[in-house]
N, C-alpha and C. Protein backbone atom coordinates (compact mmCIF):
# COMPACT_ATOMS: atom_id res chain seq x y z
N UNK A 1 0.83 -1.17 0.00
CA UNK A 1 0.00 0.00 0.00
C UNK A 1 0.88 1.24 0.00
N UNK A 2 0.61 1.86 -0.81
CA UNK A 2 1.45 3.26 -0.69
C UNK A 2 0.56 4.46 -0.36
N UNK A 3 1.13 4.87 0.70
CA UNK A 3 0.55 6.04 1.23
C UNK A 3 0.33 7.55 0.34
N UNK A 4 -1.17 7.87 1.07
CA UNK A 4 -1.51 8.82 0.12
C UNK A 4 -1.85 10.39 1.19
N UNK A 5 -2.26 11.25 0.07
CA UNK A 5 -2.33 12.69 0.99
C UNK A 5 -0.55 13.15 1.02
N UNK A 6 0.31 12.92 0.73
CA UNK A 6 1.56 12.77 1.22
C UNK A 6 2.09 12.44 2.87
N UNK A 7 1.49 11.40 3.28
CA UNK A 7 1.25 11.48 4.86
C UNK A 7 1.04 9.62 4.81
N UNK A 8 1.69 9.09 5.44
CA UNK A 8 1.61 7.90 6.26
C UNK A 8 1.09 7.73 7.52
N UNK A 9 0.14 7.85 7.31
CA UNK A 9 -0.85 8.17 9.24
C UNK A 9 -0.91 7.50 9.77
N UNK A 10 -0.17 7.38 11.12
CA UNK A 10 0.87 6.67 12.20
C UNK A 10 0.91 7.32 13.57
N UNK A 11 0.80 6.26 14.22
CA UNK A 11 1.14 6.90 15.61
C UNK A 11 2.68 6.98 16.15
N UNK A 12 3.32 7.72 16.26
CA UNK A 12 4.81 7.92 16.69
C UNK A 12 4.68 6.62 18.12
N UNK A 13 5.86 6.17 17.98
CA UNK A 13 6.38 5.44 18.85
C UNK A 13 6.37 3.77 18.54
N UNK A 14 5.88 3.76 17.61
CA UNK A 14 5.67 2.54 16.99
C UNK A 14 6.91 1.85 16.02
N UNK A 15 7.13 0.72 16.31
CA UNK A 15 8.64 -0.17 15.97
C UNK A 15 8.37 -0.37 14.33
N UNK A 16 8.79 0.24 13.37
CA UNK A 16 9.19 -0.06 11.87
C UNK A 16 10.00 -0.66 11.15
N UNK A 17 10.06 -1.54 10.13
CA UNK A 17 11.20 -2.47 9.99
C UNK A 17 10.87 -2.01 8.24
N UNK A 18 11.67 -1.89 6.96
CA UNK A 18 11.01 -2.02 5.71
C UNK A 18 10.14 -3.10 5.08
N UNK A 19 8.61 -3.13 4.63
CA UNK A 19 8.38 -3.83 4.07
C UNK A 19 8.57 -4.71 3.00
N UNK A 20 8.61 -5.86 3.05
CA UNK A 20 9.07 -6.71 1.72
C UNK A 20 8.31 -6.27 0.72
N UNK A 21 9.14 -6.16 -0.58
CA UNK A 21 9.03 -5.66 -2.15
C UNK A 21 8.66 -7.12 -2.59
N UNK A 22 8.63 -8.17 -2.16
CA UNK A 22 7.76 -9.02 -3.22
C UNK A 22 6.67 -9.75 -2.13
N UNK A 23 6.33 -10.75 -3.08
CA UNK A 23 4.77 -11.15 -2.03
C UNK A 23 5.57 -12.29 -1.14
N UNK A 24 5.15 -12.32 -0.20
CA UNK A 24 5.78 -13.44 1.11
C UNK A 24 4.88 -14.44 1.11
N UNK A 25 5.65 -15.71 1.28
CA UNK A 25 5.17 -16.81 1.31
C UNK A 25 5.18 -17.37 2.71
N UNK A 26 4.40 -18.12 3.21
CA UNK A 26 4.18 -18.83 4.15
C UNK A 26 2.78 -18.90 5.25
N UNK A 27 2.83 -19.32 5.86
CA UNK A 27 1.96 -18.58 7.34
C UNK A 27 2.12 -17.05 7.54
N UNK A 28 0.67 -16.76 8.01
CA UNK A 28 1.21 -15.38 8.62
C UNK A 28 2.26 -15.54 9.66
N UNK A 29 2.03 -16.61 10.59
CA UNK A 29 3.25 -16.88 11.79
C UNK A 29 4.67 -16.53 11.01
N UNK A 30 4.73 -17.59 10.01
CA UNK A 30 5.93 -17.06 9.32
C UNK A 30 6.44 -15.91 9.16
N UNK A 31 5.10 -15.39 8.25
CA UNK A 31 6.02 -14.44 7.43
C UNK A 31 5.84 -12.74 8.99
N UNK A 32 4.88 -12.76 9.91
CA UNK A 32 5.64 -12.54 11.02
C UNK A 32 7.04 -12.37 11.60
N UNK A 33 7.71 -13.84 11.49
CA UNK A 33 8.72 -13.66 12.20
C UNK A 33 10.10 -13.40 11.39
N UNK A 34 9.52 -13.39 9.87
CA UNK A 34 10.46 -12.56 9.09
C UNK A 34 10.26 -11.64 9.06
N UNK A 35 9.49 -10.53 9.39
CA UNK A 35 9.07 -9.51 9.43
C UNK A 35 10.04 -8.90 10.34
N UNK A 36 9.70 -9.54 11.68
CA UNK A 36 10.12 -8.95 12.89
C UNK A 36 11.73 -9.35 12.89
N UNK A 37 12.21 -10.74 12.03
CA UNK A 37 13.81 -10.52 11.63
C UNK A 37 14.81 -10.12 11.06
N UNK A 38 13.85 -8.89 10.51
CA UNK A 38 14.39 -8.06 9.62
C UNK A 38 15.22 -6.78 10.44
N UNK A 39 14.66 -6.54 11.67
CA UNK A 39 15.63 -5.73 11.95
C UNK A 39 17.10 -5.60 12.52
N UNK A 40 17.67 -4.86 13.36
CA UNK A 40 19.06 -4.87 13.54
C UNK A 40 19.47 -6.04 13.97
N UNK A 41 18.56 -6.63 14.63
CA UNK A 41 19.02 -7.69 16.06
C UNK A 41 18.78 -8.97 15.31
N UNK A 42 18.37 -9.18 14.01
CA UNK A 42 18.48 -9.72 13.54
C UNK A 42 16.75 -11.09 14.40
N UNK A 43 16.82 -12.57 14.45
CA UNK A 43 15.52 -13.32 14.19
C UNK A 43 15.99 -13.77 15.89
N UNK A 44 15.00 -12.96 16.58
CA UNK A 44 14.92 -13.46 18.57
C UNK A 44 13.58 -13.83 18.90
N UNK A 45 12.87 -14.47 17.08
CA UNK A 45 11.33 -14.59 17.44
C UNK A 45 10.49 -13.16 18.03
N UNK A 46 9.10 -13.68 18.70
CA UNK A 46 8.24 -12.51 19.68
C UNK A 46 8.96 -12.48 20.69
N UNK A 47 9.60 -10.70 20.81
CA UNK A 47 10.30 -10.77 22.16
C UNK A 47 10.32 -9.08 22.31
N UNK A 48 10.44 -8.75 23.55
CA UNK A 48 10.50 -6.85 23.84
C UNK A 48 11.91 -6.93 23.26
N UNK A 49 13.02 -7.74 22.83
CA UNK A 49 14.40 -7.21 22.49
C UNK A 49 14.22 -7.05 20.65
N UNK A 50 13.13 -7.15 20.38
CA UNK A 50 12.94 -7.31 19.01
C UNK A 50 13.58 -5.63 18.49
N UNK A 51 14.14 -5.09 17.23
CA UNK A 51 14.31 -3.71 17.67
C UNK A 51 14.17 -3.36 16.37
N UNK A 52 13.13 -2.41 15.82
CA UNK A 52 13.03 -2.16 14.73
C UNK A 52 14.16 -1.23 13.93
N UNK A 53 14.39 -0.89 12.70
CA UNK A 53 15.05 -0.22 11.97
C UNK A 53 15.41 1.15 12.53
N UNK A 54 14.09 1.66 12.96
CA UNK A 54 13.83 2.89 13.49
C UNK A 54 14.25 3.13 15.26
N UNK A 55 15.23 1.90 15.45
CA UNK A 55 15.71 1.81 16.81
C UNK A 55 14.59 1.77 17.99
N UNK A 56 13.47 1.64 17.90
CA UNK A 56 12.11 1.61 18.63
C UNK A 56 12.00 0.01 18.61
N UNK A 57 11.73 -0.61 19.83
CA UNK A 57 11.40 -1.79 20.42
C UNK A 57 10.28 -2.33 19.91
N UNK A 58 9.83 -3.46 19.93
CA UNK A 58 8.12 -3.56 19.22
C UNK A 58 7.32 -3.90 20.64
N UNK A 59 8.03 -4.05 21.35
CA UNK A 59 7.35 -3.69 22.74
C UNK A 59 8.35 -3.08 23.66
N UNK A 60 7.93 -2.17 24.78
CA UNK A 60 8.34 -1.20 25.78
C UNK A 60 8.67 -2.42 27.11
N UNK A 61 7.92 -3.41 27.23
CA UNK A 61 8.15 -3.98 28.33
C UNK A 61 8.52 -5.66 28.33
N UNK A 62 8.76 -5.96 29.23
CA UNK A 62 9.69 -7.68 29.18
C UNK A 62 8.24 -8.29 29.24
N UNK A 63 6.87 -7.81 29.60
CA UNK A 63 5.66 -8.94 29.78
C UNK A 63 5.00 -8.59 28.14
N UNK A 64 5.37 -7.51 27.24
CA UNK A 64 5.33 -7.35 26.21
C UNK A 64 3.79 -6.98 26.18
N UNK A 65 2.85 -6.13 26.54
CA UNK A 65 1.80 -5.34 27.01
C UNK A 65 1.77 -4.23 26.74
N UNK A 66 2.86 -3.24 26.50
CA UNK A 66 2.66 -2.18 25.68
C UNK A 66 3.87 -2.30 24.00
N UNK A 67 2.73 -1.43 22.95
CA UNK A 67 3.04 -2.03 21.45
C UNK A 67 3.71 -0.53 21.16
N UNK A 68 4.13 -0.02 22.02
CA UNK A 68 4.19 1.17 21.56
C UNK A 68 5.18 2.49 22.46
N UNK A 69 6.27 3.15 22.25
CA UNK A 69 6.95 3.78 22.98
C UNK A 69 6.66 4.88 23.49
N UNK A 70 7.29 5.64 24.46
CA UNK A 70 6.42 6.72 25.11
C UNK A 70 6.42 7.91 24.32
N UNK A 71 5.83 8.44 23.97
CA UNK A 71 6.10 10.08 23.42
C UNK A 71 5.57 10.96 24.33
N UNK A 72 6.44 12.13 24.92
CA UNK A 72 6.00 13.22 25.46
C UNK A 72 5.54 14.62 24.79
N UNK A 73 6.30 14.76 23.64
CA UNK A 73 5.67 16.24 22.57
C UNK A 73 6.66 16.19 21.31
N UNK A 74 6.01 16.73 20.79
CA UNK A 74 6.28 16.99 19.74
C UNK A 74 6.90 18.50 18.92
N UNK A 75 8.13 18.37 18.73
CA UNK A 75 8.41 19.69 17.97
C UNK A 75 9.45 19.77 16.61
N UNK A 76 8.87 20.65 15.72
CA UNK A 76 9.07 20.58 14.40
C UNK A 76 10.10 21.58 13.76
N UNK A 77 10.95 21.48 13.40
CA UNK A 77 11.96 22.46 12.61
C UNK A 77 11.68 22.42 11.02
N UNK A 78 11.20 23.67 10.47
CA UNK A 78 11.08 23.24 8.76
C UNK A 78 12.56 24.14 8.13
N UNK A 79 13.38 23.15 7.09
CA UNK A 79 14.30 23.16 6.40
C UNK A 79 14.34 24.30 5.26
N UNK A 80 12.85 23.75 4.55
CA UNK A 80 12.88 24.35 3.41
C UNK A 80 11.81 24.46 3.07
N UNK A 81 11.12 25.36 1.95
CA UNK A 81 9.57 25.95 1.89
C UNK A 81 8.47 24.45 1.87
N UNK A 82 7.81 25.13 2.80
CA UNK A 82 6.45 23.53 2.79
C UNK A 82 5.17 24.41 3.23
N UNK A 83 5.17 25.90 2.27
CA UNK A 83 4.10 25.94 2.22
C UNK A 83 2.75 25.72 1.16
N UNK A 84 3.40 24.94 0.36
CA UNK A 84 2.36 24.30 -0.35
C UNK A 84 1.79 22.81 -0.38
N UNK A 85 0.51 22.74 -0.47
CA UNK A 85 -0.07 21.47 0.08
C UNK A 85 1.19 20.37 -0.64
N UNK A 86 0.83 19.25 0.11
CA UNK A 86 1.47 18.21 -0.22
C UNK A 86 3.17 18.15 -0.62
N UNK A 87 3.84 19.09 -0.24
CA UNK A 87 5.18 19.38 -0.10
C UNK A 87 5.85 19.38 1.18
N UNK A 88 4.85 19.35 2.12
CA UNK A 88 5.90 18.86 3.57
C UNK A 88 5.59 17.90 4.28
N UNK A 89 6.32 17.68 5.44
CA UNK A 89 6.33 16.70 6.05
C UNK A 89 6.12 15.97 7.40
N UNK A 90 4.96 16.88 7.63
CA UNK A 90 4.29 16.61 8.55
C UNK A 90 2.78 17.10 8.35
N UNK A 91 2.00 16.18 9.08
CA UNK A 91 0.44 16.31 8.97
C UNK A 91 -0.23 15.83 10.29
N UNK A 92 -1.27 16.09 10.40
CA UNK A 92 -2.26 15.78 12.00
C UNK A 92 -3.67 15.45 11.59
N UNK A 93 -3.93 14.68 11.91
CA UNK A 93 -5.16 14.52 12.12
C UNK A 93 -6.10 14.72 13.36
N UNK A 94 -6.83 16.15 13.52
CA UNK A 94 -7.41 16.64 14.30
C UNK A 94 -8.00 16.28 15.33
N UNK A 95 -8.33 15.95 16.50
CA UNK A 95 -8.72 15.31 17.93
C UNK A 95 -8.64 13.87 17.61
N UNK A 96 -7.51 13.31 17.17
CA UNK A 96 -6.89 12.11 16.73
C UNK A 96 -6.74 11.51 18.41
N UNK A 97 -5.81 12.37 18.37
CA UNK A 97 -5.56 12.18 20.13
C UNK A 97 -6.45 11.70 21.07
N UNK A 98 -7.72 12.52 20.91
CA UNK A 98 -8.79 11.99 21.91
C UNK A 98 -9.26 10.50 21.73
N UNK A 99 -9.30 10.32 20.07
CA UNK A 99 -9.38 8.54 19.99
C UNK A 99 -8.74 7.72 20.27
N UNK A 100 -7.53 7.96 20.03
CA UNK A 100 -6.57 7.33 20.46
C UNK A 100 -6.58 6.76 21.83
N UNK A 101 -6.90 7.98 22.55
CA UNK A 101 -7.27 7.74 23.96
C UNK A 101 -8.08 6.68 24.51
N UNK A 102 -9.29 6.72 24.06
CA UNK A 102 -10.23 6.09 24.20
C UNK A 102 -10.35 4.49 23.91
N UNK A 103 -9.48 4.77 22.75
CA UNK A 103 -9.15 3.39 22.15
C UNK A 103 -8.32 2.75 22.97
N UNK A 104 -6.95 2.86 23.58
CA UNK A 104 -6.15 2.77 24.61
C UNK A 104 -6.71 2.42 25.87
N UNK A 105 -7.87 2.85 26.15
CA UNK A 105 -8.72 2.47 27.47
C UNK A 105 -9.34 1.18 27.26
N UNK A 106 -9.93 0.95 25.99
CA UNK A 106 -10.73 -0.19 26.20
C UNK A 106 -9.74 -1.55 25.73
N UNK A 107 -8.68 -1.15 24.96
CA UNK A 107 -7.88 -2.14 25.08
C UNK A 107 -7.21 -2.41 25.82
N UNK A 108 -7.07 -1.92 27.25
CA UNK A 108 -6.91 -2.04 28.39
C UNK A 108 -7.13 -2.43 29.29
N UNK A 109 -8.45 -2.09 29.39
CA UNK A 109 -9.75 -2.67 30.07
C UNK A 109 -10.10 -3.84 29.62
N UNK A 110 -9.65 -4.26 28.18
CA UNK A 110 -10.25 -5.83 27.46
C UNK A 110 -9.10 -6.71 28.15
N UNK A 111 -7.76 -6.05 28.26
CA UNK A 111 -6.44 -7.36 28.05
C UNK A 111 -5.37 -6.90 28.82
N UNK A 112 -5.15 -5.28 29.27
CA UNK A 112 -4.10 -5.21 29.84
C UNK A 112 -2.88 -4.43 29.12
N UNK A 113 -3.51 -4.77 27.25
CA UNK A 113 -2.10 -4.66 26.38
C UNK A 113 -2.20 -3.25 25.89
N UNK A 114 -1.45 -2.71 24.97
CA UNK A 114 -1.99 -1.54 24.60
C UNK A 114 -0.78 -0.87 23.60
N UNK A 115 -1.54 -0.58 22.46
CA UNK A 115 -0.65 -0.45 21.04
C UNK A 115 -0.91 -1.32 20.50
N UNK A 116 -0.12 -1.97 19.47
CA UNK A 116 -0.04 -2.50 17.94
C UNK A 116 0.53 -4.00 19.17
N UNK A 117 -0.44 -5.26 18.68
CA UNK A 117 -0.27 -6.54 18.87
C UNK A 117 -1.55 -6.43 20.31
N UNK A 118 -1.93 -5.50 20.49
CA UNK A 118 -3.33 -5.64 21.52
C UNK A 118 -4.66 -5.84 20.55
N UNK A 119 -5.65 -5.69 21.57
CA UNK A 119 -7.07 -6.36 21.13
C UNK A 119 -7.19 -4.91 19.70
N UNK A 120 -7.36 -5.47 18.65
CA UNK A 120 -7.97 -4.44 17.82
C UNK A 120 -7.04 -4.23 16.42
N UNK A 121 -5.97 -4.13 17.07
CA UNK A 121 -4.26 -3.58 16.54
C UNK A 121 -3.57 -4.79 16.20
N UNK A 122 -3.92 -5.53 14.98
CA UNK A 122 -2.61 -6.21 14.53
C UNK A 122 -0.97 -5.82 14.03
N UNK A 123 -0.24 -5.95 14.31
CA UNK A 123 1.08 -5.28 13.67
C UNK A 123 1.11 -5.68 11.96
N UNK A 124 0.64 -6.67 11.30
CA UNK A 124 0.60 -6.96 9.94
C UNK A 124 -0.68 -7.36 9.56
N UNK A 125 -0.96 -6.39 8.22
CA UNK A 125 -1.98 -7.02 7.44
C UNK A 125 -1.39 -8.33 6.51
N UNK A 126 -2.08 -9.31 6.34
CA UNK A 126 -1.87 -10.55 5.28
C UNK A 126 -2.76 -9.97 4.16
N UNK A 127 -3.64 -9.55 4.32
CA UNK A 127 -4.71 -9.26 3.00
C UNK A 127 -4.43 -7.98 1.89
N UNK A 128 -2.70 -8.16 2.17
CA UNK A 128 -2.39 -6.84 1.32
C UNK A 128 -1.50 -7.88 -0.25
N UNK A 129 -1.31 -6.70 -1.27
CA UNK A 129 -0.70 -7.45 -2.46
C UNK A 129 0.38 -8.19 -1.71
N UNK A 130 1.56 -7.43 -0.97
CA UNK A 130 2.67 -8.43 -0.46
C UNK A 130 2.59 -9.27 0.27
N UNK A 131 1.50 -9.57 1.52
CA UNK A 131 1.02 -10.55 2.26
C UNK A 131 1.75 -10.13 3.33
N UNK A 132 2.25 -8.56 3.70
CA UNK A 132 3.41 -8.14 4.89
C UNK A 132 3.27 -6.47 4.94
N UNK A 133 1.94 -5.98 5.13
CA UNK A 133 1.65 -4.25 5.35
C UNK A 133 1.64 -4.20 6.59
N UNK A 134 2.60 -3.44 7.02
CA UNK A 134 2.54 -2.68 8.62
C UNK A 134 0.97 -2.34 8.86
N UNK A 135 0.48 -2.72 9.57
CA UNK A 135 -0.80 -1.22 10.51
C UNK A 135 0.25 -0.45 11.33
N UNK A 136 -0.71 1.07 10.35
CA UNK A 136 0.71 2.20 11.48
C UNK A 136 -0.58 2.55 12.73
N UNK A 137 -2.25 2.51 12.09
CA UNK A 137 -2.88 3.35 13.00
C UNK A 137 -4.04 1.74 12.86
N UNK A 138 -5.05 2.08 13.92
CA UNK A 138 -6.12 0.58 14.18
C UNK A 138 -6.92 1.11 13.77
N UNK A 139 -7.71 0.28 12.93
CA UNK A 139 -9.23 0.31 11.94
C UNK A 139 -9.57 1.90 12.89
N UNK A 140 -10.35 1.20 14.23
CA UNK A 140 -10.91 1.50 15.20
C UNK A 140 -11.11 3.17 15.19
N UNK A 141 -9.70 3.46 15.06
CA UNK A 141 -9.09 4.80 15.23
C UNK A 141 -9.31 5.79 13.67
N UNK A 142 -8.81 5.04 13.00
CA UNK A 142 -8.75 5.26 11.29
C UNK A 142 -10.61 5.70 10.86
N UNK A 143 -11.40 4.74 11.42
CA UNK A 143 -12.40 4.93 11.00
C UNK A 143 -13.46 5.90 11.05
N UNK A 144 -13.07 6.13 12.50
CA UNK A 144 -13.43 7.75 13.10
C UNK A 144 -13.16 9.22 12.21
N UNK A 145 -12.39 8.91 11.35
CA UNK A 145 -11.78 10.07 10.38
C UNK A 145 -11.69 10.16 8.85
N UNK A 146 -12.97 9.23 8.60
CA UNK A 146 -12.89 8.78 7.41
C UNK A 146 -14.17 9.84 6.79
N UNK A 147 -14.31 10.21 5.55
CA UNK A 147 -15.70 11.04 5.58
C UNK A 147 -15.78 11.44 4.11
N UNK A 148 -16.09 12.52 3.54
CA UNK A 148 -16.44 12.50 2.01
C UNK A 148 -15.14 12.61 1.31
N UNK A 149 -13.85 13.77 2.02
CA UNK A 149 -12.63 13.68 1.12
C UNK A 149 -11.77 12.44 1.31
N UNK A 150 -12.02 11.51 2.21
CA UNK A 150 -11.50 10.09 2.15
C UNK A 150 -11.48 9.43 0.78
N UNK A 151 -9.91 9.29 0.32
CA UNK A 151 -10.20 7.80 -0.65
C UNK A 151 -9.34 6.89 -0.53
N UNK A 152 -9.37 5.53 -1.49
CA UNK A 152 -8.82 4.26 -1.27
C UNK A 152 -7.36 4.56 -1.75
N UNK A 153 -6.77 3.78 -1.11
CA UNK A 153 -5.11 2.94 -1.32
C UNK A 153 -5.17 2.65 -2.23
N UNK A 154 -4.47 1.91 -2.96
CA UNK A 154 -4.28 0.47 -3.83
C UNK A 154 -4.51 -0.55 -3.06
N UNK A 155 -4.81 -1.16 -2.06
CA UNK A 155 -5.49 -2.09 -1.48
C UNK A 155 -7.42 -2.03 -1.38
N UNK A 156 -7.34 -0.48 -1.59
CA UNK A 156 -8.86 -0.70 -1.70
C UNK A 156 -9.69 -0.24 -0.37
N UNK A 157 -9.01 0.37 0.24
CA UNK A 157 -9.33 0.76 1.86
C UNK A 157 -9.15 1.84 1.77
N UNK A 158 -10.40 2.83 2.78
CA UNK A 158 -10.10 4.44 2.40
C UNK A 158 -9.22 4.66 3.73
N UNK A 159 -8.91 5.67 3.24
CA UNK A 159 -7.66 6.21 4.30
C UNK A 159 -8.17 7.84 4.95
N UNK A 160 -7.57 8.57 5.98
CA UNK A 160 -8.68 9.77 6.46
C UNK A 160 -6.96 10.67 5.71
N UNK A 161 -8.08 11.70 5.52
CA UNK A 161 -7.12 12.61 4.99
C UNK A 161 -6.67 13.86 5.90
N UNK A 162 -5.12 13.82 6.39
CA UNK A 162 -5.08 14.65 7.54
C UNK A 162 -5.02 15.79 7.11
N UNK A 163 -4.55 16.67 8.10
CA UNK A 163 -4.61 18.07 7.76
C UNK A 163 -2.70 18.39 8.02
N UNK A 164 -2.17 19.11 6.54
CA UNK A 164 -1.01 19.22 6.61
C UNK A 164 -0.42 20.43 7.52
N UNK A 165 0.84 20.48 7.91
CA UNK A 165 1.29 21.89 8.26
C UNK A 165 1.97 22.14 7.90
N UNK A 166 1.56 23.79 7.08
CA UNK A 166 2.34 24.33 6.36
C UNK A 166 3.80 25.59 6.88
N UNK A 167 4.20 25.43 6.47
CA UNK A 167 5.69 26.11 7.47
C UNK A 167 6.97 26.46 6.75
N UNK A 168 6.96 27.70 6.95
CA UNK A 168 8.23 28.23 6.07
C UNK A 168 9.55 28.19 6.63
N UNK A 169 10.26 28.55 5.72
CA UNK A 169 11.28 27.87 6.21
C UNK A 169 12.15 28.64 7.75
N UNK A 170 13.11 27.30 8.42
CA UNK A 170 13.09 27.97 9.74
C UNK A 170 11.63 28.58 10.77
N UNK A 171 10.92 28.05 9.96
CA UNK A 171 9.80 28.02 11.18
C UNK A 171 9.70 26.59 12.33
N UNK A 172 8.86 27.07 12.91
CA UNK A 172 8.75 25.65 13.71
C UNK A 172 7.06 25.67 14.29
N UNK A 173 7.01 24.62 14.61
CA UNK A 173 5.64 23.79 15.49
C UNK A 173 5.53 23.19 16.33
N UNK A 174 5.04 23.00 17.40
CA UNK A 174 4.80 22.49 18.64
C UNK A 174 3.06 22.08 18.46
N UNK A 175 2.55 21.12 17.97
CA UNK A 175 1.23 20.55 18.15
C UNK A 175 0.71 21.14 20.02
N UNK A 176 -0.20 21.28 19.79
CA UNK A 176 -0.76 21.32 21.42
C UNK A 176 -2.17 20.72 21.83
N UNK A 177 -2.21 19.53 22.62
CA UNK A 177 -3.19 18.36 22.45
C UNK A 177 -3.77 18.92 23.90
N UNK A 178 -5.16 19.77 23.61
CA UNK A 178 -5.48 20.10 24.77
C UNK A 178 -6.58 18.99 25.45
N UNK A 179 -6.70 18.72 26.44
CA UNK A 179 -8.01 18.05 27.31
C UNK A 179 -9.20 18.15 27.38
C-alpha cells in the first residue's frame, strides 16, 4: 500500500522495519517472524528485544503489554519551503488524540495490552498485495476520520485525509493536544 495525501498516518512510537518488495510466502506466523527478523538484532522470534530499523522496540516492556513507545511532545523544525499542500512533512489529524485515547482504554480494560499486537491492533496485514503491510494506526481509530474527502489505497481501503502543516522555512511547530 502506498501512502496517500503525502502522509503515512501513524502513531509515533511505533517499531518499523522495511516492508518486503515481493509477495511473502508462508503462514502469517511465518512471514511474522520474518518480518520482525528483519531488523538490527536480527531473528529473537516474539520478544520486547525485538528492535526495529527505526531503533524503537516492538514492545516497551519484558511482559510485552505495551506495542508502543512513550512520546511526550512533539516539535518541528522546517528546512525548506512547505508551504504548499502536499510538499511537507508533517500532517495531523485533528482530535486524533482523543481517539486514540479512548481506544487505549478499552484495550486495556479488554487485556491489559496496549498499542499494535493488543485487542484491535494487529502489527501486519496478510490481506495486502505483499502478504506483509505494517498497521501504522487501528481500523478502530482510522475509521473515526474517514468522511467524504477520504479515498482508497491500492489495497482498496479508504484512508482519512489529515490536515497538513504548512511552514516556512526555519519556522517551527509544537502541536498542542489540549483536554
Amino acid at each position: 500500500m502506498k501512502p496517500i495525501y503525502a502522509a503515512e498516518t501513524h502513531l509515533d512510537g511505533s517499531m518499523t522495519v522495511p516492508v518486503p518488495r515481493t509477495v511473502q510466502q508462508g503462514t502469517p506466523d511465518e512471514i511474522y517472524r520474518r518480518f520482525t527478523a528483519s531488523g538490527p538484532k536480527d531473528d529473537l522470534g516474539r520478544s520486547p528485544d525485538v528492535i526495529g530499523t527505526n531503533t524503537v522496540p516492538i514492545f516497551e516492556d519484558p511482559e510485552m503489554t505495551s506495542g508502543l513507545g512513550d512520546l511526550t511532545a512533539f516539535f518541528f523544525v522546517c528546512h525548506n519551503d512547505q508551504t504548499r499542500k502536499d510538499c511537507g512533512q508533517t500532517s495531523l489529524l485533528p482530535g486524533a488524540h482523543h481517539e486514540v485515547e479512548k481506544f487505549f482504554r478499552q484495550q486495556y480494560e479488554t487485556s491489559g495490552h496496549v498499542g499494535t499486537e493488543g485487542p484491535g491492533w494487529p502489527k501486519l496485514n496478510h490481506d495486502v498485495p505483499n502478504r506483509c503491510g505494517q498497521i501504522y494506526l487501528s481500523d478502530a481509530v482510522t475509521v473515526k476520520f474517514l468522511d467524504e474527502t477520504s479515498e482508497c489505497t491500492s489495497d482498496r481501503k479508504k484512508r482519512p485525509r489529515p490536515t497538513p502543516i504548512l511552514m516556512e522555512p526555519v519556522s517551527a511547530c509544537i502541536p498542542v493536544f489540549p483536554r
